[in-house]
Protein backbone atom coordinates (compact mmCIF):
# COMPACT_ATOMS: atom_id res chain seq x y z
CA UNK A 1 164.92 92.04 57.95
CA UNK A 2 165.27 95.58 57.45
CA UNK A 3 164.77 98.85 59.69
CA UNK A 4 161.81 100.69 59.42
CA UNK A 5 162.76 104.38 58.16
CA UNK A 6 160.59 106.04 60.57
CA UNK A 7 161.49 104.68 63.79
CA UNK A 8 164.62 106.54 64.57
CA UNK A 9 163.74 109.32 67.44
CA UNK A 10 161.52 111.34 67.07
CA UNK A 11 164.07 114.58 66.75
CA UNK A 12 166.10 112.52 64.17
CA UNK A 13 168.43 111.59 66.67
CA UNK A 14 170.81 108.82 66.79
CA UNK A 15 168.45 106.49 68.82
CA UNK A 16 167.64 102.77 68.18
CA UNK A 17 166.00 101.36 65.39
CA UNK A 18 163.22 99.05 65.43
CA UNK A 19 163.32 96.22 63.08
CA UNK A 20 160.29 95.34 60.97
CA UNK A 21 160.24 91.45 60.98
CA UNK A 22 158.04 91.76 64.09
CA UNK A 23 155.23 94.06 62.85
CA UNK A 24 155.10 91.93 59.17
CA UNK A 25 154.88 88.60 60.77
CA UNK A 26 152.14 89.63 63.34
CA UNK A 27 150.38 91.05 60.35
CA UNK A 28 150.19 87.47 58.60
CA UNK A 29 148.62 86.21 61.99
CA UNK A 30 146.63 88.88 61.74
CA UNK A 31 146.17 88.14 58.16
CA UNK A 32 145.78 84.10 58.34
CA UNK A 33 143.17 84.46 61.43
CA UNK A 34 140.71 86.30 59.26
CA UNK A 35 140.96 84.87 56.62
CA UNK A 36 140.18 82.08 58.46
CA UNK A 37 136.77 83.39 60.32
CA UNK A 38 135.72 85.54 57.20
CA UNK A 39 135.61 82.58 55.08
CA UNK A 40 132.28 80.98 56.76
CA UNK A 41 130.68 84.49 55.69
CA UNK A 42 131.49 84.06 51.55
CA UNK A 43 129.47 80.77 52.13
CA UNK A 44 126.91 81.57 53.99
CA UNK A 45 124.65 82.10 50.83
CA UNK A 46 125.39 78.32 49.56
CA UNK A 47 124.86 76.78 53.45
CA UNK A 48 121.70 78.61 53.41
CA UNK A 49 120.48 76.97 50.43
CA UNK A 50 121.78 73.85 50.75
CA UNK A 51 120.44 73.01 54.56
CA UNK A 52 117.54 75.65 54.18
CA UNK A 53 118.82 77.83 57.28
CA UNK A 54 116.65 81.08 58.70
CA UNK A 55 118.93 84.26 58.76
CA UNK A 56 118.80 83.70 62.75
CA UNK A 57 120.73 80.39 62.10
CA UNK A 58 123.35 82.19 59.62
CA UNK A 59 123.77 84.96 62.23
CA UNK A 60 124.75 82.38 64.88
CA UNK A 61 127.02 80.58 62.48
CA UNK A 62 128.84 83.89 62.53
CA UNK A 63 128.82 84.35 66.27
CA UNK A 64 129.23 81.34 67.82
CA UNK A 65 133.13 81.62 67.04
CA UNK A 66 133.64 84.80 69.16
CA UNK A 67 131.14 83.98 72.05
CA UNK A 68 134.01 80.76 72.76
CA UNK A 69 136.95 83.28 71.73
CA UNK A 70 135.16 85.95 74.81
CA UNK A 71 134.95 83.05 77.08
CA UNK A 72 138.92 82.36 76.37
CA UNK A 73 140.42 85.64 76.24
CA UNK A 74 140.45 86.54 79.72
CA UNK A 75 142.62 83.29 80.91
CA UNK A 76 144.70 83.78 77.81
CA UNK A 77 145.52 87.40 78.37
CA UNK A 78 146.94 85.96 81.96
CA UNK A 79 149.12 83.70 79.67
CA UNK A 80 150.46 86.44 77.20
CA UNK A 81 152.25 88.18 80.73
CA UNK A 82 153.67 85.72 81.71
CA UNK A 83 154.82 83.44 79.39
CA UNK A 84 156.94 83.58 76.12
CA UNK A 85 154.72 85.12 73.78
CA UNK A 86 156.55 84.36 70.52
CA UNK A 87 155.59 80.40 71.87
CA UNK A 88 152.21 80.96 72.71
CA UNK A 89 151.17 82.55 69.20
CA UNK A 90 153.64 79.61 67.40
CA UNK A 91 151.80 77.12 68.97
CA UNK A 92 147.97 78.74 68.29
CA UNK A 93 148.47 78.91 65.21
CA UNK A 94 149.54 75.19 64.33
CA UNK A 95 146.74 74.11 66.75
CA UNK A 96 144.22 76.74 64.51
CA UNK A 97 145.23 74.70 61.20
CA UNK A 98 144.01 71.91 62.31
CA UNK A 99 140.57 73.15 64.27
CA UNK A 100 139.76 74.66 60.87
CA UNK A 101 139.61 71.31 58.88
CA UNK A 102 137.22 70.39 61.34
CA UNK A 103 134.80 72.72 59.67
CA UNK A 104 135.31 71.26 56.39
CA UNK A 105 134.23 67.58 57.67
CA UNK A 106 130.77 68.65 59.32
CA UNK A 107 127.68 66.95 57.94
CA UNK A 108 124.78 69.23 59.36
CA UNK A 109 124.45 72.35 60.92
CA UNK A 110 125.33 71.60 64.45
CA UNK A 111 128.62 69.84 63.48
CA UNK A 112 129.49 73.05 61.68
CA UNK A 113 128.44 75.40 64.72
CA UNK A 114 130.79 73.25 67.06
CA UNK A 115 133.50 73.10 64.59
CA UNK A 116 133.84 77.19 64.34
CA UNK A 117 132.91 77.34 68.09
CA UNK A 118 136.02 75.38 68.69
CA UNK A 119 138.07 77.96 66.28
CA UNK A 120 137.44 80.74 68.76
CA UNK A 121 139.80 79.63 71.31
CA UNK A 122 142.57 80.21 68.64
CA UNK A 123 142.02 83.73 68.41
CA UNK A 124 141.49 84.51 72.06
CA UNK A 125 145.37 82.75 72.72
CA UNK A 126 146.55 84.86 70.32
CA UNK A 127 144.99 88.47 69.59
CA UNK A 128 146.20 89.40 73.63
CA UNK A 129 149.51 87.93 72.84
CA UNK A 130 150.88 89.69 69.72
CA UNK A 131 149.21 93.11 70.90
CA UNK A 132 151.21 93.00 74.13
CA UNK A 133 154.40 91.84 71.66
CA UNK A 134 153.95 94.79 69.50
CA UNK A 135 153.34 97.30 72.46
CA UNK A 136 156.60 96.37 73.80
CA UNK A 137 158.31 96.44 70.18
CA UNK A 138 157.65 99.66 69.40
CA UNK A 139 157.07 103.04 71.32
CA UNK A 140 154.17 104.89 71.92
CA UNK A 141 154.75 107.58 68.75
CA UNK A 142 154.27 104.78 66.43
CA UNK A 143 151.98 102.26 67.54
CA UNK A 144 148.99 103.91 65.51
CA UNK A 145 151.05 103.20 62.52
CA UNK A 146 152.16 99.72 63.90
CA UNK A 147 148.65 98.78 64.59
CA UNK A 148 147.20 100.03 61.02
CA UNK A 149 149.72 97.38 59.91
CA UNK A 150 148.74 94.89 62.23
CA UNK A 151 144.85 95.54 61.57
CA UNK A 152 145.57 96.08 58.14
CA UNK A 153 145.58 91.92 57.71
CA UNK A 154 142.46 92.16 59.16
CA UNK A 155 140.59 93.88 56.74
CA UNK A 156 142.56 92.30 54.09
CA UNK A 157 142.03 88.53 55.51
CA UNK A 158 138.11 89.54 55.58
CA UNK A 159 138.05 90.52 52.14
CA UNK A 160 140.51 87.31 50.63
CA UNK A 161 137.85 85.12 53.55
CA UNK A 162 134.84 86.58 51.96
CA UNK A 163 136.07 85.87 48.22
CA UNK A 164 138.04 83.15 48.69
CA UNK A 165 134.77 81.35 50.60
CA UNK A 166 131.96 82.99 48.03
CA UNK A 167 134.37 81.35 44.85
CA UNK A 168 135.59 78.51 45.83
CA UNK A 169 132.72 77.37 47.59
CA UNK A 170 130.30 77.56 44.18
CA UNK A 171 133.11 76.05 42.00
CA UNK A 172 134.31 73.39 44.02
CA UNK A 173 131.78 73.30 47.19
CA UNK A 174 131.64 74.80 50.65
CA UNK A 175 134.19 72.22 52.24
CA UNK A 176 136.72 73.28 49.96
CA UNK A 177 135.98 76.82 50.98
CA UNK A 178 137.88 75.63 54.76
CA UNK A 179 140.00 73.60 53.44
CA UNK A 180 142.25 75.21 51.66
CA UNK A 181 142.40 78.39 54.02
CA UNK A 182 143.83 75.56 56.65
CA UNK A 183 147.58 75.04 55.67
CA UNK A 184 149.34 79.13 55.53
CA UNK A 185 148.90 79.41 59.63
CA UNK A 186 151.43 76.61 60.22
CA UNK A 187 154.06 78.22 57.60
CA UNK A 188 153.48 81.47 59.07
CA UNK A 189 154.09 79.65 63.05
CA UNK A 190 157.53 79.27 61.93
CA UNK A 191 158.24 82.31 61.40
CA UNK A 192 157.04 83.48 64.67
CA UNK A 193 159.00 81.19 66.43
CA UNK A 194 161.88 83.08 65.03
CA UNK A 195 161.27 86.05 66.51
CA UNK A 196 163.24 88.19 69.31
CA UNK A 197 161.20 88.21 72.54
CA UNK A 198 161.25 91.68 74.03
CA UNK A 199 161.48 92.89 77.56
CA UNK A 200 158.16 93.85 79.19
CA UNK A 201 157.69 97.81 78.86
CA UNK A 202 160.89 97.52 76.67
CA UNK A 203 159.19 100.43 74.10
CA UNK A 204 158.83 102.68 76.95
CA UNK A 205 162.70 102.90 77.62
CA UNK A 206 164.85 105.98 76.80
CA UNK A 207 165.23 105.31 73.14
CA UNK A 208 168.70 106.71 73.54
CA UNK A 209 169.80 103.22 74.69
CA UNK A 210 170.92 100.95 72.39
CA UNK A 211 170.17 97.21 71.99
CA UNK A 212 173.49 95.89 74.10
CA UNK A 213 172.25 98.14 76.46
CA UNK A 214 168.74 96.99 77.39
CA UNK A 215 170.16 93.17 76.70
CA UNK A 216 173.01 94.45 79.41
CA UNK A 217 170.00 95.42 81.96
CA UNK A 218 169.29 92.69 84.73
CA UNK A 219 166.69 90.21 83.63
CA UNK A 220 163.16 91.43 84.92
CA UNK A 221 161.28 89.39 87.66
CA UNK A 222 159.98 86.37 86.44
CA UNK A 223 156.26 86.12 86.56
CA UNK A 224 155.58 82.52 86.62
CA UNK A 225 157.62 82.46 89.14
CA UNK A 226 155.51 80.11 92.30
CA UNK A 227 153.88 78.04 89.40
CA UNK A 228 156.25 75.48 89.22
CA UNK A 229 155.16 72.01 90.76
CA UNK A 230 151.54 73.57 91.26
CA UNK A 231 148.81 70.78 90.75
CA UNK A 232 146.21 72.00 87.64
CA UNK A 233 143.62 72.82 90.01
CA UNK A 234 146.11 75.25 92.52
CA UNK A 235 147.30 77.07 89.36
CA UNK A 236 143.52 77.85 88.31
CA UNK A 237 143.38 79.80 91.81
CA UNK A 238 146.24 81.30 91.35
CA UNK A 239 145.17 82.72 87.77
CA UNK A 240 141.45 83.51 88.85
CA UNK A 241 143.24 85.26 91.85
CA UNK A 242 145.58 87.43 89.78
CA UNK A 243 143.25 88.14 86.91
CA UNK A 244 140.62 89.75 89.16
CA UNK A 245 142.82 91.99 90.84
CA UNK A 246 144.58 92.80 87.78
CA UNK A 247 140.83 93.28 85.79
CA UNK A 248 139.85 95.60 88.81
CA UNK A 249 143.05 98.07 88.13
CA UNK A 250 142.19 97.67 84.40
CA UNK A 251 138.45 98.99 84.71
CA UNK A 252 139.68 101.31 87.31
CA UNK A 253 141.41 103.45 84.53
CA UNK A 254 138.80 106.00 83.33
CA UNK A 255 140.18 106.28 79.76
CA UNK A 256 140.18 102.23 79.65
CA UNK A 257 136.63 102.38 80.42
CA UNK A 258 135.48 105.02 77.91
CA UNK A 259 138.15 102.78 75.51
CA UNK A 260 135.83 99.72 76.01
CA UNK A 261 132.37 101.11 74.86
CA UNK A 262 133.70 102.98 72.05
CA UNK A 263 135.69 99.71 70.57
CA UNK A 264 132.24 98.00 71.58
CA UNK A 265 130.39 100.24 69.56
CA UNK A 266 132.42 100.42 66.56
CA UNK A 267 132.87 96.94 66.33
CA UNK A 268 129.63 96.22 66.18
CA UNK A 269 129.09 98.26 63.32
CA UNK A 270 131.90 96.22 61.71
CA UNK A 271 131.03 93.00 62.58
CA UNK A 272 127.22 93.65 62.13
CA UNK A 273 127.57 94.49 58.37
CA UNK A 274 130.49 92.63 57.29
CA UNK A 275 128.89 89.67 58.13
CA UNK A 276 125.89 90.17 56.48
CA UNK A 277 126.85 92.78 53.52
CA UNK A 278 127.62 89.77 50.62
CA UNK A 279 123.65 88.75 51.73
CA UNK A 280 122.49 92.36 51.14
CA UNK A 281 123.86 92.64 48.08
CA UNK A 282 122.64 89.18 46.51
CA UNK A 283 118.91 90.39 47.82
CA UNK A 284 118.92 94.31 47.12
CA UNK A 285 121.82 94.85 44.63
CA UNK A 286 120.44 92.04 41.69
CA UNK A 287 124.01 90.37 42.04
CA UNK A 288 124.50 86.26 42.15
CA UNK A 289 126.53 85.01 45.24
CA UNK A 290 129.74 85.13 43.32
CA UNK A 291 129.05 89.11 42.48
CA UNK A 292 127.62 89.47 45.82
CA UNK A 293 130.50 88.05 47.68
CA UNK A 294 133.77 89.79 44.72
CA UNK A 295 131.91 93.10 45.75
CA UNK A 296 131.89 92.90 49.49
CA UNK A 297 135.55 91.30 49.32
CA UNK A 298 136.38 94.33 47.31
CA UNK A 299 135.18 97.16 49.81
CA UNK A 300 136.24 95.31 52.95
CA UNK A 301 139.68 94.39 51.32
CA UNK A 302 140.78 97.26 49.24
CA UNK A 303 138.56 100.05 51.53
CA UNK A 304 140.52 98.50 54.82
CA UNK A 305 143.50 98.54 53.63
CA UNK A 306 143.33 102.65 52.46
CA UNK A 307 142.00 103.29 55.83
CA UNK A 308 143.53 101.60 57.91
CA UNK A 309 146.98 102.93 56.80
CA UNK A 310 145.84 106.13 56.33
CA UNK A 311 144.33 106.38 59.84
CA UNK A 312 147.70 105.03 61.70
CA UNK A 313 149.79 107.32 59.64
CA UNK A 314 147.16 110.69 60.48
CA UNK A 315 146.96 109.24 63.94
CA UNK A 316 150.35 108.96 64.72
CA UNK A 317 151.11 112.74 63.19
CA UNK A 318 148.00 114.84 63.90
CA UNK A 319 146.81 113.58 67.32
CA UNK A 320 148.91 116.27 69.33
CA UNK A 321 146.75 118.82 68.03
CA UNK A 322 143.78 118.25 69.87
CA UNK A 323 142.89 117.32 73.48
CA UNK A 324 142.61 113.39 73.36
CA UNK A 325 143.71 113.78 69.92
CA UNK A 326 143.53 109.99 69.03
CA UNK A 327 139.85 109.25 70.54
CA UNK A 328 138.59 112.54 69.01
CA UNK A 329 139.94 110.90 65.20
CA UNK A 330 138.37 107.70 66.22
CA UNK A 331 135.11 109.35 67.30
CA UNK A 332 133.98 111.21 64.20
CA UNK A 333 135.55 108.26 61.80
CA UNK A 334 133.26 105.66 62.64
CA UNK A 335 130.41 108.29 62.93
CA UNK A 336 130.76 108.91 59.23
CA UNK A 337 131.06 105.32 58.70
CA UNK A 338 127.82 104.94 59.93
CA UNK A 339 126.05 107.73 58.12
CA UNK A 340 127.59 106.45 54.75
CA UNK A 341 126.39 103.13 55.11
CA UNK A 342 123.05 104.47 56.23
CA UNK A 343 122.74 106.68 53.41
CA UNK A 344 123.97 103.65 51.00
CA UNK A 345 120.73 101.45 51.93
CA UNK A 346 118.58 104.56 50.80
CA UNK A 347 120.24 105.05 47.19
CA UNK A 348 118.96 102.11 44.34
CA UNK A 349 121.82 102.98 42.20
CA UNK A 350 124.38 100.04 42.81
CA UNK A 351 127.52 101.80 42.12
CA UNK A 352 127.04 104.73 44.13
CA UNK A 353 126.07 102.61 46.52
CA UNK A 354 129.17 100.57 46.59
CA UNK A 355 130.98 103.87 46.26
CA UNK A 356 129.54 104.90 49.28
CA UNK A 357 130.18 101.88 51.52
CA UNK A 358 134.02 101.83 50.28
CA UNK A 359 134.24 105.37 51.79
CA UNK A 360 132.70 104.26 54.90
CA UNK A 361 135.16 100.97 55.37
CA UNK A 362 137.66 103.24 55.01
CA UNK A 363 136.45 106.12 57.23
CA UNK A 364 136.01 102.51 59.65
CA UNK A 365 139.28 101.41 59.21
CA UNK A 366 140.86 104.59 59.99
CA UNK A 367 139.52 104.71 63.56
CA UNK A 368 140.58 100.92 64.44
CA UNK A 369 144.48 101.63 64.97
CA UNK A 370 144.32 104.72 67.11
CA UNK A 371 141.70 102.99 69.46
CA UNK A 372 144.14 100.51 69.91
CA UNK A 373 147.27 102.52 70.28
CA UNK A 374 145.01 104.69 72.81
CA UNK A 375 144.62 101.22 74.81
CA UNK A 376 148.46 100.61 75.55
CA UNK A 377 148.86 104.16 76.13
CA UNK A 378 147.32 103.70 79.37
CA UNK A 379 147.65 100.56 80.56
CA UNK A 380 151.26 99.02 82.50
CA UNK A 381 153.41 97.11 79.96
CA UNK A 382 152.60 93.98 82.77
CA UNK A 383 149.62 93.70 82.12
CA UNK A 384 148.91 94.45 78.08
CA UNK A 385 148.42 90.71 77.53
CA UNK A 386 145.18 91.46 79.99
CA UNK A 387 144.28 94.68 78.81
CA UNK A 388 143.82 93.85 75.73
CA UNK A 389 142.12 90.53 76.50
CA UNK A 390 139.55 93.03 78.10
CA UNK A 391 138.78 94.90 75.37
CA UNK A 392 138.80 91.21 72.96
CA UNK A 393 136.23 90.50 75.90
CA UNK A 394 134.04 93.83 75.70
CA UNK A 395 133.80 94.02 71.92
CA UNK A 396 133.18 90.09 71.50
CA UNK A 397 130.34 89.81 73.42
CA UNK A 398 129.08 93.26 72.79
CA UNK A 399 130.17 93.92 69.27
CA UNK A 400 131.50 90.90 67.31
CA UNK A 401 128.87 88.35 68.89
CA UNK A 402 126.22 90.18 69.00
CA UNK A 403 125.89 91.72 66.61
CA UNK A 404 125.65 89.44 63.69
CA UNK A 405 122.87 87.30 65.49
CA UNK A 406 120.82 90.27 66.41
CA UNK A 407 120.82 91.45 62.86
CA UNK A 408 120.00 88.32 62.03
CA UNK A 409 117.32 87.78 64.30
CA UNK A 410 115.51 91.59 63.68
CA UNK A 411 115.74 90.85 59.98
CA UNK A 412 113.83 87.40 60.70
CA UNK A 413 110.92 89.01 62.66
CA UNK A 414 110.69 92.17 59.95
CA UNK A 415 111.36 90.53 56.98
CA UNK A 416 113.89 93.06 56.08
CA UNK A 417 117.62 93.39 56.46
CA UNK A 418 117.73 96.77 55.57
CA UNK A 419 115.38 97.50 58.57
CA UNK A 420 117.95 95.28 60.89
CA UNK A 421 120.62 97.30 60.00
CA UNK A 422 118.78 100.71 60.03
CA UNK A 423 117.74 99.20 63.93
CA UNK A 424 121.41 99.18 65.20
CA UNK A 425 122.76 102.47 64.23
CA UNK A 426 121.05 104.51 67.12
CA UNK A 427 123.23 102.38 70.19
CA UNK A 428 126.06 102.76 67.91
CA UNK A 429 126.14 106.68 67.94
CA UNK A 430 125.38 106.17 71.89
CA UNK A 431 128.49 104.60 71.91
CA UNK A 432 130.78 106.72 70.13
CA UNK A 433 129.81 109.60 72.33
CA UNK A 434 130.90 108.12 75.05
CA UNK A 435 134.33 107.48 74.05
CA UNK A 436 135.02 111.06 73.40
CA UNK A 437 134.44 111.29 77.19
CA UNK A 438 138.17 109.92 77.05
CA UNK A 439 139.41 112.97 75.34
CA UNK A 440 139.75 114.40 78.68
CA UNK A 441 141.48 111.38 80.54
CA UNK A 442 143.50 109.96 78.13
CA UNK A 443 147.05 112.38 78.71
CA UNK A 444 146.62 112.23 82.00
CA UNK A 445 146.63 107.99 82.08
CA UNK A 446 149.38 107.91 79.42
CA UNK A 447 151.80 110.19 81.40
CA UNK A 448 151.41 108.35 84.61
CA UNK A 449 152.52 105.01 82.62
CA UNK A 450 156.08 107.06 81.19
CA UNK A 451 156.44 108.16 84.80
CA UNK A 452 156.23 104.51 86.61
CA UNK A 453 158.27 103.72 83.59
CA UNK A 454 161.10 106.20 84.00
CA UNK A 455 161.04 105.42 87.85
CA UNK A 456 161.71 101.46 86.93
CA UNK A 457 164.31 102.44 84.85
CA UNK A 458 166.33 104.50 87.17
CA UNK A 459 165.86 101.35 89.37
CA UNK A 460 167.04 98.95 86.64
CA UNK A 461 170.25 101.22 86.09
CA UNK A 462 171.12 101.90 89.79
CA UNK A 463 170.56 98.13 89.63
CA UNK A 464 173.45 97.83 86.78
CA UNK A 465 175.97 100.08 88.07
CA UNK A 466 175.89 97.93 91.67
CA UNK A 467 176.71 94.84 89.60
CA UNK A 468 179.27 96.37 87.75
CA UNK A 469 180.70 97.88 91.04
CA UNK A 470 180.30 101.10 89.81
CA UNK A 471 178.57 104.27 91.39
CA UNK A 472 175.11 104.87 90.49
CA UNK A 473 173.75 107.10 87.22
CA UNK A 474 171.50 108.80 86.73
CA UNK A 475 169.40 108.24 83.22
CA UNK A 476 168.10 110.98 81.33
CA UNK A 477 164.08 111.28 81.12
């Protein structure tokens, strides 16, 4: 595929380009995995009617998928270093079109709450996979704008979920609703079978090498090596083993730390009123299911997709000029999310209440790529797969599971969503101020990463010039 424009160095040098086939097809697993979890939330009005659920019940409907996908991540984050990533997202995502039919064959509740349980392992294989594949495609001065594209699909999957679930399910019936969202994840496995697998900590190389070059490089220790001929139970102690020390050098990183409440907190806002908005507006708002669910669609969709592209793009060129620059952007953007929507569920007029929620996805939205970008930043290119199976981990169970089931369960015992959602904003802004703790810590973590990189690449050419019988040189920084 083509180049992207930007990606030449940063003085508009004569550096490598990156090519873009790896940042559009991550987006459409991006894109295809949301739409595939966002769809149960367009039908949750129908499934509440038709088997008479409690708003605790819906809330755990919503849940249940991420508390599996927390309990996965960790193992599959060990899997994304070491293995062939390109193969282990391929092969999630033709296993995911098939776990999602089983949602369309339940007959009661519990059927349906396994069937979406079992979804979650999908997206724990294969959310620490593609970030680690797209923090070694492309180097640290892009990845906000690589992730807004990546988390782009995520917003936009929730939206087409939302709709897609809220109309087909009251033309056709909720079971059509899965079923149709089942089939574009094993097209879309193809196509990430086809892609180039990169070198760990390839992005941080001197990006005046070229791509014979770093293909010329000796081949980089292979991880799994020892794991051959190891029975099932000998290569579980050999994971457990590695993941814990590699966890405790994670959490020892004080920016990774302060990175783990904030994408906590944020993500609980998210999750806590995407989940439930399409409800709020049938009840408050005067709007049928279908208008309910078209409106939500609309301001997770269109209001994601503004700002999370506008949020990579200022992220990327405006975070030099503060301390911390990215955190302090992703700090005050999700506060104003969260006074927008709390201002929203004060105003009776419907549009400007809509208005006021699109801001807020997009103030949201904007604050999602740096956090991640900030993430890579600081942790080894060895162990991304785990780092970012970490943060899956912290903002599952604290943000993504939680939060749909406790607003849930608040609105059941006050008999008011709007007071459930008024409830959860105070540990929110808690949050948020603790992340900009990582203003302070988050230059200091990035440069040590360039330096251990810089140091393994003198090593890796020192390495070259002995093989090619030559005397060793010297790369510039």
């Amino acid at each position: 595929m083509g180049d992207v424009a930007a990606a030449q160095t940063a003085g508009g040098g004569t550096g490598r380009r990156y090519p873009l086939a790896p940042l559009v097809v991550m987006g459409l697993v991006g894109l295809v995995d949301q739409v595939d979890v966002s769809v149960a939330r367009g039908v949750l009005p129908i499934l509440e009617e038709e088997w008479s659920l409690n708003d605790t019940q819906l809330g755990l409907l919503a849940s249940v998928f991420v508390v599996v996908s927390a309990v996965a991540t960790i193992p599959a984050g060990w899997v994304a270093d070491r293995y062939r990533r390109t193969r282990v997202v391929g092969w999630t995502l033709l296993s995911w079109s098939g776990l999602i039919l089983l949602s369309a064959t339940a007959v009661n509740y519990v059927n349906l709450l396994v069937a979406r349980a079992a979804m979650g392992i999908g997206q724990a294989v294969d959310d620490p996979a593609s970030t680690s594949y797209l923090g070694d495609s492309y180097p640290s001065r892009m990845r906000g704008r690589v992730f807004s594209f990546q988390q782009v699909s995520g917003f936009l999957g929730a939206g087409i979920g939302v709709a897609l679930g809220g109309w087909v399910g009251e033309t056709l019936g909720w079971r059509w609703a899965f079923a149709v969202v089942g089939v574009p994840g094993a097209v879309v496995a193809l196509w990430v079978f086809r892609l180039r697998e990169p070198r760990r900590g390839e992005a941080e190389l001197p990006e005046s090498l070229t791509w014979e070059e770093i293909e010329a490089l000796p081949p980089q220790e292979d991880r799994r090596a020892g794991t051959e001929g190891l029975t099932v139970r000998q290569l579980v102690r050999l994971a457990a083993t590695e993941l814990v020390s590699e966890l405790k050098m994670i959490f020892g990183i004080r920016t990774m730390r302060y990175v783990l409440v904030g994408v906590a907190a944020l993500l609980f806002t998210v999750s806590g009123i995407s989940t439930w908005l399409a409800i709020y507006h049938e009840r408050y708002s005067g709007m049928s299911v279908r208008e309910a669910t078209a409106a939500t669609g609309l301001v997770l969709g269109v209001g994601g997709i503004i700002g999370t592209f506008a949020g990579g793009a200022f992220s990327d060129r405006h975070h030099h000029r503060w301390k911390g620059g990215r955190i302090v952007i992703v700090v005050w953007s999700a506060v104003l999310c969260a006074i927008l929507f709390m201002v929203s569920f004060a105003i009776d007029v419907v549009p400007l209440r809509l208005a006021l929620q699109f801001i807020g996805v997009v103030a949201a939205a904007g604050a999602a790529p740096g956090l991640r970008a900030a993430m890579l930043d600081v942790v080894p290119p060895g162990s991304r797969g785990v780092g970012a199976s970490a943060m899956a981990l912290t903002t599952a169970v604290f943000g993504t599971a939680m939060a749909p089931v406790l607003v849930g369960g608040v609105s059941s015992l006050t008999g008011s969503l709007v007071a459930a959602f008024y409830l959860t904003f105070p540990p929110v802004i808690l949050g948020l101020m603790l992340l900009l703790r990582a203003r302070h810590t988050l230059e200091e973590d990035a440069r040590a990463i360039v330096i251990a990189m810089y140091e393994e690449h003198q090593l890796l050419e020192r390495q070259r010039a002995e093989m090619e019988g030559a005397a060793p040189v010297d790369a510039a920084p």
